[in-house]
Each structure stands twice: as C-alpha cells, then as structure tokens.
Protein backbone atom coordinates (compact mmCIF):
# COMPACT_ATOMS: atom_id res chain seq x y z
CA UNK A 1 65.58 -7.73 12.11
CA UNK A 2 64.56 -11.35 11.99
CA UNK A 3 63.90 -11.16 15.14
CA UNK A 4 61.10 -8.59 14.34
CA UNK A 5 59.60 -9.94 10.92
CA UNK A 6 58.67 -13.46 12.97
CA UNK A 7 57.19 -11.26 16.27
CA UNK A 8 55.09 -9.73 13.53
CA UNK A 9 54.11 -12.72 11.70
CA UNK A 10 53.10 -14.54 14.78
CA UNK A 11 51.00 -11.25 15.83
CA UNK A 12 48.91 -11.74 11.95
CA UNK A 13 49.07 -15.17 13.01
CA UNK A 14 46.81 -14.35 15.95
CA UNK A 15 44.42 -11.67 14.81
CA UNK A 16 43.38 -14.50 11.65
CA UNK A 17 43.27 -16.84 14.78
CA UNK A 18 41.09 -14.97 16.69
CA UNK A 19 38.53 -14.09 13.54
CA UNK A 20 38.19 -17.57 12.68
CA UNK A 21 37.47 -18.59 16.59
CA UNK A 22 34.91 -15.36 16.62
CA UNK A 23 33.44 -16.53 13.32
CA UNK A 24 32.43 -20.22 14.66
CA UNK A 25 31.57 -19.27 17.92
CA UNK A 26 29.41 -16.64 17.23
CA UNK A 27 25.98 -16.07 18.84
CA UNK A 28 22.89 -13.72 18.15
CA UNK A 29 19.76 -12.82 20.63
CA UNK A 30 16.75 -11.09 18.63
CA UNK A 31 13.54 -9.93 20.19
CA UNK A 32 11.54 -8.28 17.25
CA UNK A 33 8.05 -7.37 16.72
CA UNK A 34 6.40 -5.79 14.42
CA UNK A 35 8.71 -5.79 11.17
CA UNK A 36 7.19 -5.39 7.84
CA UNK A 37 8.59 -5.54 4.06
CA UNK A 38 6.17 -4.00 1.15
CA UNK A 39 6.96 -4.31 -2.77
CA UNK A 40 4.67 -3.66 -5.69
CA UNK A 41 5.33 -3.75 -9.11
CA UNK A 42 7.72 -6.25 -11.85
CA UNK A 43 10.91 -8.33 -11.14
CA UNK A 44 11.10 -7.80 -7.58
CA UNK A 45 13.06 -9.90 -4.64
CA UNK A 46 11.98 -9.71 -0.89
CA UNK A 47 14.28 -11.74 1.78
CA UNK A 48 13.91 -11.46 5.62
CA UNK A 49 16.30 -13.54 7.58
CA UNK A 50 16.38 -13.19 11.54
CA UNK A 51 18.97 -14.84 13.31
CA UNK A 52 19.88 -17.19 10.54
CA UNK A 53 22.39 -19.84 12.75
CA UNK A 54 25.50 -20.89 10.33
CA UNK A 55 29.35 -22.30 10.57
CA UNK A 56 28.95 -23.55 14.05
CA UNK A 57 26.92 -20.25 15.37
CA UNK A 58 24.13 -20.10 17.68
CA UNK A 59 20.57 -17.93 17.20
CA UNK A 60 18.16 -17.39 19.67
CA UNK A 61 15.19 -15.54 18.12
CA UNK A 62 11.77 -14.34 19.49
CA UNK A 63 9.58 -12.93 16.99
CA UNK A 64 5.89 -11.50 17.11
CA UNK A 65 4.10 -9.74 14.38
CA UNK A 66 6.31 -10.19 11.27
CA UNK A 67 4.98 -9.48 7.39
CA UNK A 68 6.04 -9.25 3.69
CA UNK A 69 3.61 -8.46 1.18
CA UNK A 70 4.16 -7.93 -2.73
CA UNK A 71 2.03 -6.95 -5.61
CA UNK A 72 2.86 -7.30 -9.10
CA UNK A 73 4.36 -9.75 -11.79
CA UNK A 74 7.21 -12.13 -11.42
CA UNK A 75 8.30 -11.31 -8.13
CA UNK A 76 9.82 -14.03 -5.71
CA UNK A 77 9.62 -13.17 -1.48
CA UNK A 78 11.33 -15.34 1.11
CA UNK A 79 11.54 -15.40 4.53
CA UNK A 80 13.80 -17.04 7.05
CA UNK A 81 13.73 -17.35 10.60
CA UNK A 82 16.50 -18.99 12.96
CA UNK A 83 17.78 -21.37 10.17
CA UNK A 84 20.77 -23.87 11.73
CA UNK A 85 23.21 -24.83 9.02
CA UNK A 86 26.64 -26.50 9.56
CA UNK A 87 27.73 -28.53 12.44
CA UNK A 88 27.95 -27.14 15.70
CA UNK A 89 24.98 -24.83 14.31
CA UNK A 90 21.79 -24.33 16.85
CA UNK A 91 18.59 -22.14 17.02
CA UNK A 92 16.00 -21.96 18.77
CA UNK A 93 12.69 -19.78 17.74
CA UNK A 94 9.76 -18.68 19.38
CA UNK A 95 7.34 -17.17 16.11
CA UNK A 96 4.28 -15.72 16.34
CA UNK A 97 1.68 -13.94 14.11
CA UNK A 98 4.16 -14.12 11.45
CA UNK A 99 2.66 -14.14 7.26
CA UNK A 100 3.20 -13.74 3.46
CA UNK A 101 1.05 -12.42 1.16
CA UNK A 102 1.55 -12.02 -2.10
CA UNK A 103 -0.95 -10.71 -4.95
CA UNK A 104 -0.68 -11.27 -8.83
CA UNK A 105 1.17 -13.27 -12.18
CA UNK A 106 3.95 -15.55 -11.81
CA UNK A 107 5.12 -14.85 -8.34
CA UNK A 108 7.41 -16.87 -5.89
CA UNK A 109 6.49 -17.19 -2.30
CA UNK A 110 9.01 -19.66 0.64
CA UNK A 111 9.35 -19.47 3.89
CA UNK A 112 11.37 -21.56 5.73
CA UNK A 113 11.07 -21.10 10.26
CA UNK A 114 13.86 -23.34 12.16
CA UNK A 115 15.13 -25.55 9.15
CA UNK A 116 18.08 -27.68 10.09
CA UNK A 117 20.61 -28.95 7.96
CA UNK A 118 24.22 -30.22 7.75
CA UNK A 119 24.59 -31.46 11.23
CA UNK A 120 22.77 -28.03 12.54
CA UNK A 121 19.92 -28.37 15.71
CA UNK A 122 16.83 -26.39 15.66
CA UNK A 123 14.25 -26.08 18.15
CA UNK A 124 10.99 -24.47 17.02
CA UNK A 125 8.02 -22.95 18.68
CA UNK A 126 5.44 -21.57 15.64
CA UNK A 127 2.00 -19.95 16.44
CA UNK A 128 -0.48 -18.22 14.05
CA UNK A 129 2.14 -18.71 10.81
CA UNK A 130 0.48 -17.57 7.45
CA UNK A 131 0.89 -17.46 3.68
CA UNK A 132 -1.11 -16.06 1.05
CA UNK A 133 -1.84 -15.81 -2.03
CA UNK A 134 -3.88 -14.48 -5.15
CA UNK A 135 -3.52 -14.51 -8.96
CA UNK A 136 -2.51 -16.54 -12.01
CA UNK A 137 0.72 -19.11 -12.25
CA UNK A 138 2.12 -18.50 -8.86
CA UNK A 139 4.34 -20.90 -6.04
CA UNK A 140 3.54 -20.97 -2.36
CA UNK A 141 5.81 -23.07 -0.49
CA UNK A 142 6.61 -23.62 3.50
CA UNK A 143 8.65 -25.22 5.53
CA UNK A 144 8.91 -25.18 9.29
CA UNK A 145 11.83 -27.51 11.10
CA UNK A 146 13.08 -29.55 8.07
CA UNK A 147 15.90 -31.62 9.14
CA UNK A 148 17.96 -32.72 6.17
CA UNK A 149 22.00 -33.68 5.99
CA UNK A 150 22.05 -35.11 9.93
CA UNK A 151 20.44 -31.99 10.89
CA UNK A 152 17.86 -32.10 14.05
CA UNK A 153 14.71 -30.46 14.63
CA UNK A 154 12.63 -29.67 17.05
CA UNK A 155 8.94 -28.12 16.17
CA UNK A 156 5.76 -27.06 18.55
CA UNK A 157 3.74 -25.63 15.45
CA UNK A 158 0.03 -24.44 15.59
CA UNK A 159 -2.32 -22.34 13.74
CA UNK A 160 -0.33 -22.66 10.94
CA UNK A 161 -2.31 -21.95 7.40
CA UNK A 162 -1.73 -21.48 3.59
CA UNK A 163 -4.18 -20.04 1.31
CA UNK A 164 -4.13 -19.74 -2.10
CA UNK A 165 -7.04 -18.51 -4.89
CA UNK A 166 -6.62 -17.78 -8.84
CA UNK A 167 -5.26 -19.72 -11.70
CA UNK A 168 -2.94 -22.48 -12.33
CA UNK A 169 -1.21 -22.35 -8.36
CA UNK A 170 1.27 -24.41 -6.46
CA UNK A 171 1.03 -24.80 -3.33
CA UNK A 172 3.23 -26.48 -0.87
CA UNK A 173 3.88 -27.13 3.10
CA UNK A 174 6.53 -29.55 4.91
CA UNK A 175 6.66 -29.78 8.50
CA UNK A 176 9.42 -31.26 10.17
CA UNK A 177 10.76 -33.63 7.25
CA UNK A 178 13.64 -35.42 7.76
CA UNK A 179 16.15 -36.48 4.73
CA UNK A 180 19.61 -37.50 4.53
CA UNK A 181 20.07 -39.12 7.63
CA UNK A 182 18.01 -35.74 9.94
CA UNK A 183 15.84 -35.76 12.78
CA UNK A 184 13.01 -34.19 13.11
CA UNK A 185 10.41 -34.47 16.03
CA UNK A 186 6.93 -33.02 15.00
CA UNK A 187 4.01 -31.82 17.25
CA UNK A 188 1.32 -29.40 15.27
CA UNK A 189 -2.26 -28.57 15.96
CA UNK A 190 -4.38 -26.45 13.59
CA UNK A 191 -2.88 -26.57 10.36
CA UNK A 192 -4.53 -26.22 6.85
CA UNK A 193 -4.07 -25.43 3.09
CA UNK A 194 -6.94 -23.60 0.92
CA UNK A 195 -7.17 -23.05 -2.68
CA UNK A 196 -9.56 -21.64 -4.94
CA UNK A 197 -9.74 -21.59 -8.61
CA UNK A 198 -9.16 -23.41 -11.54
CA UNK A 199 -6.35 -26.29 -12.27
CA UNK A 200 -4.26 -25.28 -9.02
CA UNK A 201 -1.96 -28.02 -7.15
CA UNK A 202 -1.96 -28.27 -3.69
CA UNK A 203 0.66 -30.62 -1.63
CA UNK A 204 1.58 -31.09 2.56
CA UNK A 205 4.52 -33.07 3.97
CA UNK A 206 4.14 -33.67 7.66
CA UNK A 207 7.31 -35.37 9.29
CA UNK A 208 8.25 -37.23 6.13
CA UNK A 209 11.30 -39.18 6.27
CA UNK A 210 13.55 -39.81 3.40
C-alpha cells in the first residue's frame, strides 16, 4: 500500500514537473493581418496583445494591418505587440501598417511594440505605426523597444507618427529607452508628433538612457 501511495506521488510529482518546464519554455508563431477592435460610447477598455513573450517564453510575431478605434468619454485602449518580460524572455516583431485612433473626452490611448524588461530581449522591425487622436483632456502615449530592468532591445522603426488635435492633450512617444541597467539599440527614420489646439503637451524620448 505504501508501495502505491509513493508510485502515485512521484507520478503528481511529474505532471507539476512537466507544466512548469512547458510553462517556461513555451513558444508562440503569429502571422496576422488585418485585425481590428471598434468601441463607442462611456467607460470602455480595449487591449490587443499578440504574442506577448513572458516567464522565460519566446514570441515570434508578424503583423500587417492591425487597428483599434474608440469613440466616446473616458475610455482607455492599449495595444501590445511581442512584449519580452522575465529572463530567458525573447521576441522578435515584424509590424506593419499598424494604428490607434481614438475620438472624444478624457480618453486613454498606449501602445507599447517589442518592449523589453526584466532581463527579456526584443528585436523590433516597425513600419507605418500610427496613433490618433481628437477631443478634449485626452493621453496619447507610445513606446516601441523600451528596455528597462536589464532588458535588451533591438528596434528598425520608420514611418512612425502621432497626431493629436482638440483641447488640453498629452501626448507622448519613447523609442528604444533604456532604464535600470537595459539596452536598447535604436535606428528610426520618419518619425513625427502633431498637435493642434489649445494648451496641449507634446513630449518624444528617443534612446534615452536612465
């Protein structure tokens, strides 16, 4: 009986084994194009994440043609594409024709491509990225291979634009900063932020290191 209850425990044993060696060696391929995410109205969240690389996995994403747009009041949309996070952790991204829009009050708008972070690697290729926005009191913010926590990046970025008209606006972009002991390695052509309107604040990072 013994005998039994320890040929059993060492079987568990195993099958926890073999999740935790599946969970930290895991790997995902994505070819998309054409993927689009629509909201109007109040209170709303939008996310996208494609092939998001964490706990020691490994992403390798190709993407062409990718869009969110939301309408309304106090809505926040995000998008995320082949983040590395955790050691061990790599991506690599090919994006193209990828953008945000968003339209009216008090509205959040991110989106990180290839962001690298706690000892994570990312290797980025960006082409014809955009964000945009209209209204009053809204956040625009982008980030494309930030290295931060001894993560490395990677990042090939051009024809990448933010625009931004209306009332009291933030707007943001960091390329390839590096904090916290990261890495980043920076090569862009074409990029440019546009605002319009009254008291807005407008801000770019390119391969800042902290």
């Amino acid at each position: 009986m013994k005998l039994k209850y320890k040929i059993i425990a060492i079987a568990v044993a195993g099958m926890f084994a073999g999740a935790a060696a599946a969970q930290s060696g895991s790997s995902s391929k994505v070819n998309a194009q054409d993927l689009n995410q629509n909201q109007a109205g109040l209170l709303n969240q939008q996310s996208m994440d494609l092939g998001n690389a964490k706990a020691g996995g490994k992403s390798n994403v190709t993407v062409k043609g990718v869009s969110q747009s939301q309408a309304g009041l106090l809505n926040a949309q995000k998008l995320s594409i082949g983040n590395a996070e955790g050691k061990g952790s790599s991506s690599k991204v090919n994006a193209q024709n990828v953008r945000q829009n968003q339209a009216g009050l008090l509205n959040n708008q991110e989106m990180a491509i290839g962001n690298a972070s706690g000892g994570g690697k990312s290797n980025v290729t960006a082409k014809n990225i955009s964000q945009n926005q209209a209204g009053l009191l809204n956040n625009q913010k982008m980030e494309i291979g930030s290295a931060a926590s001894k993560g490395q990046s990677k990042v090939n970025a051009s024809n990448i634009s933010q625009t931004q008209a209306g009332l009291l606006n933030n707007q943001q972009m960091g390329i390839g900063n590096a904090a916290n002991g990261g890495k980043s390695d920076v090569t862009i052509k074409g990029a440019t932020q546009s605002q319009a309107g009254l008291l807005n604040d407008q801000k770019m990072n390119v391969g800042n290191a902290q």
